[in-house]
N, C-alpha and C. Protein backbone atom coordinates (compact mmCIF):
# COMPACT_ATOMS: atom_id res chain seq x y z
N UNK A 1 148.10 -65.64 140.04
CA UNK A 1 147.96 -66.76 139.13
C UNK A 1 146.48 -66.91 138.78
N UNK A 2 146.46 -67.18 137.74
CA UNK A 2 144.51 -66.97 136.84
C UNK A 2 144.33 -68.52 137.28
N UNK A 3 143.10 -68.98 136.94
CA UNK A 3 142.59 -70.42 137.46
C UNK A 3 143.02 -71.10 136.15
N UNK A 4 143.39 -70.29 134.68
CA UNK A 4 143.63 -71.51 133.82
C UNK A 4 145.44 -71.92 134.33
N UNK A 5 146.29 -70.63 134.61
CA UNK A 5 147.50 -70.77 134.80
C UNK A 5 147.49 -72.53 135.83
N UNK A 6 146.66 -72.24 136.84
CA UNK A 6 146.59 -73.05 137.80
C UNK A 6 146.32 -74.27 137.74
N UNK A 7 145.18 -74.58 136.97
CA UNK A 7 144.66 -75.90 136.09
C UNK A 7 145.55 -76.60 135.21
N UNK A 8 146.19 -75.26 134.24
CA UNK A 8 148.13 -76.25 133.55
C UNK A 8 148.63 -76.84 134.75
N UNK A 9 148.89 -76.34 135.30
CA UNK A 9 150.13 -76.51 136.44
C UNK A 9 149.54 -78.06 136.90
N UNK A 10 148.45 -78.00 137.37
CA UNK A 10 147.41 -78.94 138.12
C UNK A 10 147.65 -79.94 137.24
N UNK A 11 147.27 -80.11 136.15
CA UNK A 11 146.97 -80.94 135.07
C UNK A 11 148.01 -81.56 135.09
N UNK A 12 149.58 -81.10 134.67
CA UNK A 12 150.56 -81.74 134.34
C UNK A 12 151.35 -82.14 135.72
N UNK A 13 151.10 -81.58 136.51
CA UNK A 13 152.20 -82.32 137.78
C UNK A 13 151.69 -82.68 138.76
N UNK A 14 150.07 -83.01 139.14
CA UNK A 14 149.50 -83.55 140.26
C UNK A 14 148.50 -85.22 139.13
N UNK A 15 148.08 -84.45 137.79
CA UNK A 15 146.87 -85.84 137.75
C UNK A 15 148.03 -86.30 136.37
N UNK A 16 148.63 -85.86 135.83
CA UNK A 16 149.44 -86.77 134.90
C UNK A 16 150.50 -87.83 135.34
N UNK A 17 150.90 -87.66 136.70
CA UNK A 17 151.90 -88.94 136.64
C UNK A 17 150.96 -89.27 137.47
N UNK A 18 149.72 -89.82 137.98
CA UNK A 18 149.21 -90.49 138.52
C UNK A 18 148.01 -91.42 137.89
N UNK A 19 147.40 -90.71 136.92
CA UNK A 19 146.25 -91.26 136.44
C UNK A 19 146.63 -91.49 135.25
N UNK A 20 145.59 -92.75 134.24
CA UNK A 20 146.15 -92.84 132.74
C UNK A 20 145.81 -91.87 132.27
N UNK A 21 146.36 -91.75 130.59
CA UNK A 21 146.31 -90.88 129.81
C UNK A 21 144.91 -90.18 129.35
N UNK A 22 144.25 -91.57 129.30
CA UNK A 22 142.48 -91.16 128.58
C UNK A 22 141.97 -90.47 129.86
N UNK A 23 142.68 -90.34 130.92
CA UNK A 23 141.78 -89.82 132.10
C UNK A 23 141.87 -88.49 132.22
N UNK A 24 143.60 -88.28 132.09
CA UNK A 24 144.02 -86.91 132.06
C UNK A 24 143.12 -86.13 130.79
N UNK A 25 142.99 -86.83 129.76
CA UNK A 25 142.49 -85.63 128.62
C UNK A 25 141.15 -85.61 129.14
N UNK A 26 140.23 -86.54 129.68
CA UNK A 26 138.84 -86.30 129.70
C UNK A 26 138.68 -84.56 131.24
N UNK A 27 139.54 -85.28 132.15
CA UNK A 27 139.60 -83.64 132.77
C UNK A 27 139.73 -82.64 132.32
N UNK A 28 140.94 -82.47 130.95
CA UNK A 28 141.10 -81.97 130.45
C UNK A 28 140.32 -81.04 129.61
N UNK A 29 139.92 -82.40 129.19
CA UNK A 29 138.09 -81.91 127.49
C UNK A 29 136.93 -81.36 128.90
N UNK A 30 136.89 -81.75 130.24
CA UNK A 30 136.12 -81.32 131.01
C UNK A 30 136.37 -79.18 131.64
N UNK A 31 137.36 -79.52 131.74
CA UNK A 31 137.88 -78.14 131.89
C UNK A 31 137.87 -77.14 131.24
N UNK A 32 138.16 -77.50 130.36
CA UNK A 32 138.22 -77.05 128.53
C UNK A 32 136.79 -76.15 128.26
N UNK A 33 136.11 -77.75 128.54
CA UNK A 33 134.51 -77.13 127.72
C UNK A 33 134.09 -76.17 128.82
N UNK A 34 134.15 -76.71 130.24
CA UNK A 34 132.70 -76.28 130.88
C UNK A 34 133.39 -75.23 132.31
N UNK A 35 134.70 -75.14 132.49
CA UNK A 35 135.67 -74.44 133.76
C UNK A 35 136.38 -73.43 133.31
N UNK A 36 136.79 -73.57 131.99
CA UNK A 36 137.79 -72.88 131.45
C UNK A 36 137.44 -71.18 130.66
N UNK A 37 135.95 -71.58 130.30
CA UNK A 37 135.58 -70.03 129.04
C UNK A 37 135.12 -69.10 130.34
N UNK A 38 134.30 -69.62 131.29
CA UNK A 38 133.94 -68.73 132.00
C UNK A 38 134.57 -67.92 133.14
N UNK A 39 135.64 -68.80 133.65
CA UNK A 39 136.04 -68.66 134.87
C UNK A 39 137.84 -69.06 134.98
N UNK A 40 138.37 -69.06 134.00
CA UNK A 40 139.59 -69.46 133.38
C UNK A 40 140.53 -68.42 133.75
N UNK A 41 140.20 -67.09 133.28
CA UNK A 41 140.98 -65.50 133.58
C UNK A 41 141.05 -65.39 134.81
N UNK A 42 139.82 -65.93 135.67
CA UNK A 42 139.87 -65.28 137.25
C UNK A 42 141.11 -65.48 137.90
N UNK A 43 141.42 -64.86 138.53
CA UNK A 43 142.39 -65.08 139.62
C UNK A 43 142.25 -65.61 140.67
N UNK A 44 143.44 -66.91 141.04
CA UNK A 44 142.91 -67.85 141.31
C UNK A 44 142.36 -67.95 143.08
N UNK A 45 143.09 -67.04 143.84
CA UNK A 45 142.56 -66.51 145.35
C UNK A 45 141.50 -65.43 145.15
N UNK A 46 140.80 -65.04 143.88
CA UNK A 46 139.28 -64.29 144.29
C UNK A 46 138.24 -65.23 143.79
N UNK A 47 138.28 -66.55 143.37
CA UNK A 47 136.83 -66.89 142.97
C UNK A 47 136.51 -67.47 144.29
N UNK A 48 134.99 -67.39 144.11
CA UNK A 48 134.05 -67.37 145.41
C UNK A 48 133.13 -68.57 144.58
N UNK A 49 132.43 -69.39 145.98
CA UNK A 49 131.85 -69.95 145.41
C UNK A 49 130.52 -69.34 144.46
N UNK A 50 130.02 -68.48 144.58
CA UNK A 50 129.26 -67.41 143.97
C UNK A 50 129.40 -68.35 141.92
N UNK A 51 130.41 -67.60 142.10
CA UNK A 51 131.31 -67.70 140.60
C UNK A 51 130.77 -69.19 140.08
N UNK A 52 131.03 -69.95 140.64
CA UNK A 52 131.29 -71.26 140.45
C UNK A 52 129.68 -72.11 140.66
N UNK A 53 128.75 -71.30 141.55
CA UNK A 53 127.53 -71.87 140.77
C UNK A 53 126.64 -71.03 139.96
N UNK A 54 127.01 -69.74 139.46
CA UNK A 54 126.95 -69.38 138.05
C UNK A 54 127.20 -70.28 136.97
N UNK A 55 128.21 -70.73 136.95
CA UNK A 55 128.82 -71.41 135.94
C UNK A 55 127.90 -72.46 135.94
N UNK A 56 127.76 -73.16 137.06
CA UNK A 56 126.85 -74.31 136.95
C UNK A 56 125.35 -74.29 136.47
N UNK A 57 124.80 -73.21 136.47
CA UNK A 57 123.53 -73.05 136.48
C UNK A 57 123.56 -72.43 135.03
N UNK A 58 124.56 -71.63 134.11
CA UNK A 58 124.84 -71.59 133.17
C UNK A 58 124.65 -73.20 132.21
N UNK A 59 125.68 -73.84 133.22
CA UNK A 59 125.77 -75.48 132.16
C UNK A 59 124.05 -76.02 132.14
N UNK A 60 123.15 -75.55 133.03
CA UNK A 60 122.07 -76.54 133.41
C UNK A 60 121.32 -75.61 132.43
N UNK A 61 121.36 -74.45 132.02
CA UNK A 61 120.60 -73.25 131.56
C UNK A 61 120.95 -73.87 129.79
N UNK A 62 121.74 -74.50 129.65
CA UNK A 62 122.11 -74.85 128.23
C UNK A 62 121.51 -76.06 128.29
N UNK A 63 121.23 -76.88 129.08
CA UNK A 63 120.42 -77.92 128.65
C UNK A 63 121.28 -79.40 128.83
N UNK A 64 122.50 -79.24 129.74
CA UNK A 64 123.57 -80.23 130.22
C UNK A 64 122.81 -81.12 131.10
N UNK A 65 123.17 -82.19 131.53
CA UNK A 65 122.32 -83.12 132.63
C UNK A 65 122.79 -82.93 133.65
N UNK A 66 122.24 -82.87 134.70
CA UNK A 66 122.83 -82.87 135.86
C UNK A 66 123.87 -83.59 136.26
N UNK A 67 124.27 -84.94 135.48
CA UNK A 67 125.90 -85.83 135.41
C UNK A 67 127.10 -85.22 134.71
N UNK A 68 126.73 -84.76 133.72
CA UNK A 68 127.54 -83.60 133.30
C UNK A 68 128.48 -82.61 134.32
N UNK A 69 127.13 -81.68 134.71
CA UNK A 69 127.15 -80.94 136.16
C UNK A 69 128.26 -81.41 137.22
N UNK A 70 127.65 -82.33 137.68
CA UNK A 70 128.38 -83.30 138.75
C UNK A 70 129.74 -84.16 138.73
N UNK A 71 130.10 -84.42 137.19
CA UNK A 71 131.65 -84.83 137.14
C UNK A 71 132.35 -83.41 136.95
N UNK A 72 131.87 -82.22 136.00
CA UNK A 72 132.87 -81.12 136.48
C UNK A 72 132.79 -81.11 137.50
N UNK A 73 131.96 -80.73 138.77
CA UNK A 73 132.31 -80.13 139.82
C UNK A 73 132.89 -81.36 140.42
N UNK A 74 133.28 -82.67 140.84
CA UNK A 74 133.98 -83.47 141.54
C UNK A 74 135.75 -83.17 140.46
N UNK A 75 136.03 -82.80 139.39
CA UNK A 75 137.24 -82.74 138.49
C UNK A 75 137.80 -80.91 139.01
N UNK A 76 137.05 -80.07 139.21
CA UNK A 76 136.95 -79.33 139.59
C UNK A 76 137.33 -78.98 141.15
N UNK A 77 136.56 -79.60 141.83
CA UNK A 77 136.54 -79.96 143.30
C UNK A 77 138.39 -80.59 144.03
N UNK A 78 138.47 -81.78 142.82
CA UNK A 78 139.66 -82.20 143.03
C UNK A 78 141.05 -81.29 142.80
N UNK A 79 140.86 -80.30 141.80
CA UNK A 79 141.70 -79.57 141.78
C UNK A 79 141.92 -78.70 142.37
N UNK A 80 140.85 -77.82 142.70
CA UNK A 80 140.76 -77.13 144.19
C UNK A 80 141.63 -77.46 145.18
N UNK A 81 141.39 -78.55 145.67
CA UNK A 81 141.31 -79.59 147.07
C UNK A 81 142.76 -79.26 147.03
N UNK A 82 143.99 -79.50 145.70
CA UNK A 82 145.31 -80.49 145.85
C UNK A 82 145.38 -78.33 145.72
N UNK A 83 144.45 -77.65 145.38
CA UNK A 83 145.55 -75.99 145.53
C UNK A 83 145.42 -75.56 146.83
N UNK A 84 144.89 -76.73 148.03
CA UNK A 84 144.45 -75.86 149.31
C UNK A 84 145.75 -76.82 150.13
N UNK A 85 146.01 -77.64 149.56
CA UNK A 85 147.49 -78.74 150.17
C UNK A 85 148.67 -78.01 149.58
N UNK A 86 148.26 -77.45 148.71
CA UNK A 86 149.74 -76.73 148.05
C UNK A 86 149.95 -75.19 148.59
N UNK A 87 149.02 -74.72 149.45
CA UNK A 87 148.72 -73.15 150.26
C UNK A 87 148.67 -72.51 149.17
N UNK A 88 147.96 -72.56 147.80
CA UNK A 88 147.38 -71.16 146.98
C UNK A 88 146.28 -70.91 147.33
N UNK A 89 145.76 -71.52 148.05
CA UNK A 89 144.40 -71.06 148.75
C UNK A 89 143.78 -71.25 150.46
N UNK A 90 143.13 -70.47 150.87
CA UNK A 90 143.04 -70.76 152.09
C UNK A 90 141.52 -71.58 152.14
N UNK A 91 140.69 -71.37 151.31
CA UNK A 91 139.62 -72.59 151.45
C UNK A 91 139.19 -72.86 150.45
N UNK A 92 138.34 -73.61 149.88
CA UNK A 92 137.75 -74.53 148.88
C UNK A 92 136.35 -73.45 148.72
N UNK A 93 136.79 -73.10 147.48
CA UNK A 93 135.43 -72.20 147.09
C UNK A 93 134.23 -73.15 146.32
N UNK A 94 134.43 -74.36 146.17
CA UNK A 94 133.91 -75.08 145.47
C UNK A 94 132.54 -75.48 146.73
N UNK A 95 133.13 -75.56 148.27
CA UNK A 95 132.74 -75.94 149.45
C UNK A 95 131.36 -75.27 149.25
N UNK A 96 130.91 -74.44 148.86
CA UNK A 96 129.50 -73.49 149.16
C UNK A 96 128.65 -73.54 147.94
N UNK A 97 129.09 -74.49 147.10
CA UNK A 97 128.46 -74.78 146.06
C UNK A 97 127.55 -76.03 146.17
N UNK A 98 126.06 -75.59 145.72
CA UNK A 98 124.92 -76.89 145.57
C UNK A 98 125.19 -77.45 144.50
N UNK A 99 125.22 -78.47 144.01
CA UNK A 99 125.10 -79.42 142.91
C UNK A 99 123.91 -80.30 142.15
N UNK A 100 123.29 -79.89 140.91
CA UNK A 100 122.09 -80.55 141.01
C UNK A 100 121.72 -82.10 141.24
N UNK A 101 120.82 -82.21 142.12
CA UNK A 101 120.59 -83.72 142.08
C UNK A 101 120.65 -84.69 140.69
N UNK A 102 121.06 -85.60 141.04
CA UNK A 102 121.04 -86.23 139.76
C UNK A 102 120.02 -87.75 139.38
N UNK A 103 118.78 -87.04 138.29
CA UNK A 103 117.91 -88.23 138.81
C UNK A 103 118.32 -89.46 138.01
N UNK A 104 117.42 -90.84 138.52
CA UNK A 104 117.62 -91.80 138.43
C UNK A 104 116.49 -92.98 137.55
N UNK A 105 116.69 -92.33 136.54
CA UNK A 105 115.06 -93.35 135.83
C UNK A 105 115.91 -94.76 135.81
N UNK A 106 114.67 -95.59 135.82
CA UNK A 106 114.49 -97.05 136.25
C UNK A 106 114.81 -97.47 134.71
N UNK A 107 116.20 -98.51 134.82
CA UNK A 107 116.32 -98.82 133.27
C UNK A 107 115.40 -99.47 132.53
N UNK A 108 115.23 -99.45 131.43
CA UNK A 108 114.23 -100.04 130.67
C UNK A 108 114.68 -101.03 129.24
N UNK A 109 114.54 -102.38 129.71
CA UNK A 109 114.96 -104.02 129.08
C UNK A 109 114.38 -103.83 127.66
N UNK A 110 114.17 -104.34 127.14
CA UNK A 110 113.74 -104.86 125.66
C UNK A 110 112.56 -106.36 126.28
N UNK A 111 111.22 -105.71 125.46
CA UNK A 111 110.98 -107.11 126.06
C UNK A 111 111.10 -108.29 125.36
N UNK A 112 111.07 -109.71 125.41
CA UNK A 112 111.48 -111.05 124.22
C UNK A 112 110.66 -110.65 123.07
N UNK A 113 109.80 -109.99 123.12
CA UNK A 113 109.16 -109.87 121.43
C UNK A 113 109.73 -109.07 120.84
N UNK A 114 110.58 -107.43 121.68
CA UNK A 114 111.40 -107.04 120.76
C UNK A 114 112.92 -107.16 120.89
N UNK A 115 113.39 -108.05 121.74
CA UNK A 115 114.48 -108.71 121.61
C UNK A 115 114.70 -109.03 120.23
N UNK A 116 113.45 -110.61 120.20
CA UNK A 116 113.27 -111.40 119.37
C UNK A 116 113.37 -110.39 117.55
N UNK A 117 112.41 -109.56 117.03
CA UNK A 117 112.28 -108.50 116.37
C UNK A 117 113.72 -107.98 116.05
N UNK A 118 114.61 -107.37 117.18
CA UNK A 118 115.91 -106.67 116.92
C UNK A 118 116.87 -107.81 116.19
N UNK A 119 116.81 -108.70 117.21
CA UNK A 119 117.89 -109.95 116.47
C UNK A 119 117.72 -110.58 115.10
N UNK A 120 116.35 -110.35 114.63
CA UNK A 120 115.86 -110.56 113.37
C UNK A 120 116.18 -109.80 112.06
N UNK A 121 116.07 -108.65 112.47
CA UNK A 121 116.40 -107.29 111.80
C UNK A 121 117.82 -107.25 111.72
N UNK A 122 118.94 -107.54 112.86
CA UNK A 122 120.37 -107.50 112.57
C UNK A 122 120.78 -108.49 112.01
N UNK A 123 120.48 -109.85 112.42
CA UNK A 123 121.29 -110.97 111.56
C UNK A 123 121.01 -110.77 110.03
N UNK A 124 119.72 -109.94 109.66
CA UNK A 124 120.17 -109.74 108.45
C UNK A 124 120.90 -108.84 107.64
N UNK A 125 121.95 -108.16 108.66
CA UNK A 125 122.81 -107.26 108.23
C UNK A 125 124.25 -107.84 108.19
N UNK A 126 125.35 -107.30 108.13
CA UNK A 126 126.72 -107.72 108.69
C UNK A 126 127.03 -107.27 109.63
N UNK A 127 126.08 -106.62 110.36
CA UNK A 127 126.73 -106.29 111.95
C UNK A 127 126.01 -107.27 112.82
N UNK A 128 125.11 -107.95 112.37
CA UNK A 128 124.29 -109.11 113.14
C UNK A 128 125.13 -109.62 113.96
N UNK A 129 126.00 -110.52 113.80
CA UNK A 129 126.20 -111.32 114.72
C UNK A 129 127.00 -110.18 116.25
N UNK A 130 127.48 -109.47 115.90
CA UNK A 130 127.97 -108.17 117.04
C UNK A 130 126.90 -107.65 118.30
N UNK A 131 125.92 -107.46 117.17
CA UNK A 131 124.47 -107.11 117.70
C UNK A 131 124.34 -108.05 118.75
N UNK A 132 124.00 -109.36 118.05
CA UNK A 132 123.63 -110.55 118.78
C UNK A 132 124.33 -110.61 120.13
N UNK A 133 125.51 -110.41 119.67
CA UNK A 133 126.26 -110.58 121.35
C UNK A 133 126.09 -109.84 122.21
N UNK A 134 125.77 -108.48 122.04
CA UNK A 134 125.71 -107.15 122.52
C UNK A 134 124.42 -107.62 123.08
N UNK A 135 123.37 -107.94 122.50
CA UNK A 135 122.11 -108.15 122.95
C UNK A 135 122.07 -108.95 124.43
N UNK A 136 122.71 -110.17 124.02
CA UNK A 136 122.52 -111.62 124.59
C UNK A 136 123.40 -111.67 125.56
N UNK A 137 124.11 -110.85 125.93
CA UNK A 137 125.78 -110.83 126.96
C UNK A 137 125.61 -109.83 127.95
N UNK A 138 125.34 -108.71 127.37
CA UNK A 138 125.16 -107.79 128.13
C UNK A 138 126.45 -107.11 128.30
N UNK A 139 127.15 -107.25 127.53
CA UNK A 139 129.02 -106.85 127.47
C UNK A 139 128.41 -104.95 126.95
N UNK A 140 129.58 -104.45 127.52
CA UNK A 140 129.66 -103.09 126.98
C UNK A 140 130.28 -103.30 125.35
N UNK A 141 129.80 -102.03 124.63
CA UNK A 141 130.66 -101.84 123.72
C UNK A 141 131.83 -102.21 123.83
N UNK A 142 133.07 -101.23 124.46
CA UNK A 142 134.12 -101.54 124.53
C UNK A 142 134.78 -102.94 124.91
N UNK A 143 133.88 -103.76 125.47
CA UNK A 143 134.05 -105.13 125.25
C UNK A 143 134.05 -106.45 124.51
N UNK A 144 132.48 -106.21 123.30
CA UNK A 144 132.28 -106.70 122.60
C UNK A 144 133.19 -106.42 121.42
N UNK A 145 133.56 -105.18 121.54
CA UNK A 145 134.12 -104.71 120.01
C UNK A 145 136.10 -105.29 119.99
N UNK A 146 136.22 -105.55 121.02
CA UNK A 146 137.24 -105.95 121.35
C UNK A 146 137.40 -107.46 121.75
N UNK A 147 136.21 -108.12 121.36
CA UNK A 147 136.27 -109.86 120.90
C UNK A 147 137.14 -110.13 120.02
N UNK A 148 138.11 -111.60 120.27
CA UNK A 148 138.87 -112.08 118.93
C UNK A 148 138.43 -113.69 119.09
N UNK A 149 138.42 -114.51 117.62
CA UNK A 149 137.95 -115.90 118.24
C UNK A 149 138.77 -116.40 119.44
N UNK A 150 139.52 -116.43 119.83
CA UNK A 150 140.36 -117.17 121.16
C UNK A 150 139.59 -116.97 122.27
N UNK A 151 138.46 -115.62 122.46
CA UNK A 151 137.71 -115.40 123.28
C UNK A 151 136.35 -116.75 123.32
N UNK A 152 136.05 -117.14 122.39
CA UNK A 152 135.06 -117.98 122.20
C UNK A 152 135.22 -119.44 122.95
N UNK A 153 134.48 -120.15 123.26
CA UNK A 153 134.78 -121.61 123.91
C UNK A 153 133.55 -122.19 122.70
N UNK A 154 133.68 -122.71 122.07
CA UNK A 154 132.57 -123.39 121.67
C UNK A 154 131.88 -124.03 121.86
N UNK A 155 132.90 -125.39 122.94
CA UNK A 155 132.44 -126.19 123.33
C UNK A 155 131.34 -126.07 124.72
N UNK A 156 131.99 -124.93 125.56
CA UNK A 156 131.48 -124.85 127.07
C UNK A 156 130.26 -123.60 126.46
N UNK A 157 130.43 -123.28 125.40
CA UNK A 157 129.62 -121.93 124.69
C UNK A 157 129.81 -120.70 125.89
N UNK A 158 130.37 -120.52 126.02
CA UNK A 158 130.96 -119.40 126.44
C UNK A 158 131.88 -117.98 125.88
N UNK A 159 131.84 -117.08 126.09
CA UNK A 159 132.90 -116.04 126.09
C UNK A 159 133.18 -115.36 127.25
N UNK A 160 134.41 -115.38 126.83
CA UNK A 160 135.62 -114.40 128.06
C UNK A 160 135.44 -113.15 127.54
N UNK A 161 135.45 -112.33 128.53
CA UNK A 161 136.06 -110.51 128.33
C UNK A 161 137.46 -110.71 128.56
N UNK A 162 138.21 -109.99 127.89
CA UNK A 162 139.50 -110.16 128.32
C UNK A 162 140.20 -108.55 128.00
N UNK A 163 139.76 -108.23 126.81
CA UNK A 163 140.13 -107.08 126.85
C UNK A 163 139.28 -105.91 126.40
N UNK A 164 139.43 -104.81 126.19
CA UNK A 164 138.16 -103.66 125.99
C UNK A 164 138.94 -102.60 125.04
N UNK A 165 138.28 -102.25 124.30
CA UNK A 165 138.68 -100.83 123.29
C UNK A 165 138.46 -99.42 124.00
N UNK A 166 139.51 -98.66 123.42
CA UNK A 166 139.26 -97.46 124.09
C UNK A 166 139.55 -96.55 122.98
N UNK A 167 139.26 -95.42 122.97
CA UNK A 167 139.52 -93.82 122.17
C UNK A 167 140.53 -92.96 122.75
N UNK A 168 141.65 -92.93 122.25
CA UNK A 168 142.75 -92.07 122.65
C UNK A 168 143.37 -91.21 121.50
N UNK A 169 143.09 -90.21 121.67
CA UNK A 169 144.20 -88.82 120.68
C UNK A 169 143.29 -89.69 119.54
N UNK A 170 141.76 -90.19 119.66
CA UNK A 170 141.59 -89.79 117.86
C UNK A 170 141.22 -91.33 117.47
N UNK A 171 141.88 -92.19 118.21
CA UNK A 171 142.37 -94.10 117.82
C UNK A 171 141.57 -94.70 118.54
N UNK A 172 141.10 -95.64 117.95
CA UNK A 172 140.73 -96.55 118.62
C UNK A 172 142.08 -97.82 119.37
């Protein structure tokens, strides 16, 4: 059995009735892009970890971030793991693989003068007031964009999160 044969198999009867849908395709689009061109044909009891940080040092050699890096190999890792519970393999070739560190820059705020500046510049658009919230809330996208007035309190000036937008097959 080749590692893509193995990854179908994987895909549809260990992470599809367990995880949602947007989760399954992102393993999927993960496999796809960065597991699948290089190392897809192999057969699935000869890859070594060898193989597998080629590949990685390939993704880092293209200019990928080291988070990149690090969710294939844990999506990767996991599929491994459930072919060493199922006996197609006798160990985890993934096991002898380094992973690049992944650094950590210190986030960086807006300060009130260009707060002040940004909020100036959007309210005079029609996405202003979106902006504004986005600014002033600290809500993710998928949160803000998924405001309806019922979310609003006027009185207590408040907003609720209640629900969040997502991208599936294409849709918002």
């Amino acid at each position: 059995m080749t590692l893509n044969e193995y990854l179908d198999r994987w895909l549809e009867t260990a992470v599809k009735p367990r995880v949602r849908q947007k989760t399954c395709q992102d393993y999927d689009g993960i496999l796809r892009r960065y597991i699948r061109p290089g190392l897809g044909e192999r057969v699935l009891v000869s890859m070594r970890p060898m193989d597998i940080q080629t590949t990685y040092q390939g993704m880092i050699e293209r200019g990928l971030l080291p988070r990149t890096v690090r969710y294939t190999h844990a999506v990767l890792r996991s599929a491994l793991r459930q072919a060493l519970q199922w006996r197609l393999l006798l160990e985890n070739p993934v096991d002898g693989v380094k992973i690049p560190q992944q650094l950590r820059g210190e986030m960086r705020a807006l300060t009130v003068e260009q707060a002040q500046a940004f909020l100036r510049a959007a309210l005079a658009t029609s996405h202003g007031p979106v902006l504004a919230v986005a600014l002033t809330t600290g809500m993710r996208p998928s949160e803000y964009l998924a405001l309806k007035w019922q979310d609003l309190d006027w009185s207590r000036k408040t907003v609720s999160v209640v629900r969040s937008v997502r991208r599936l097959d294409g849709r918002w």
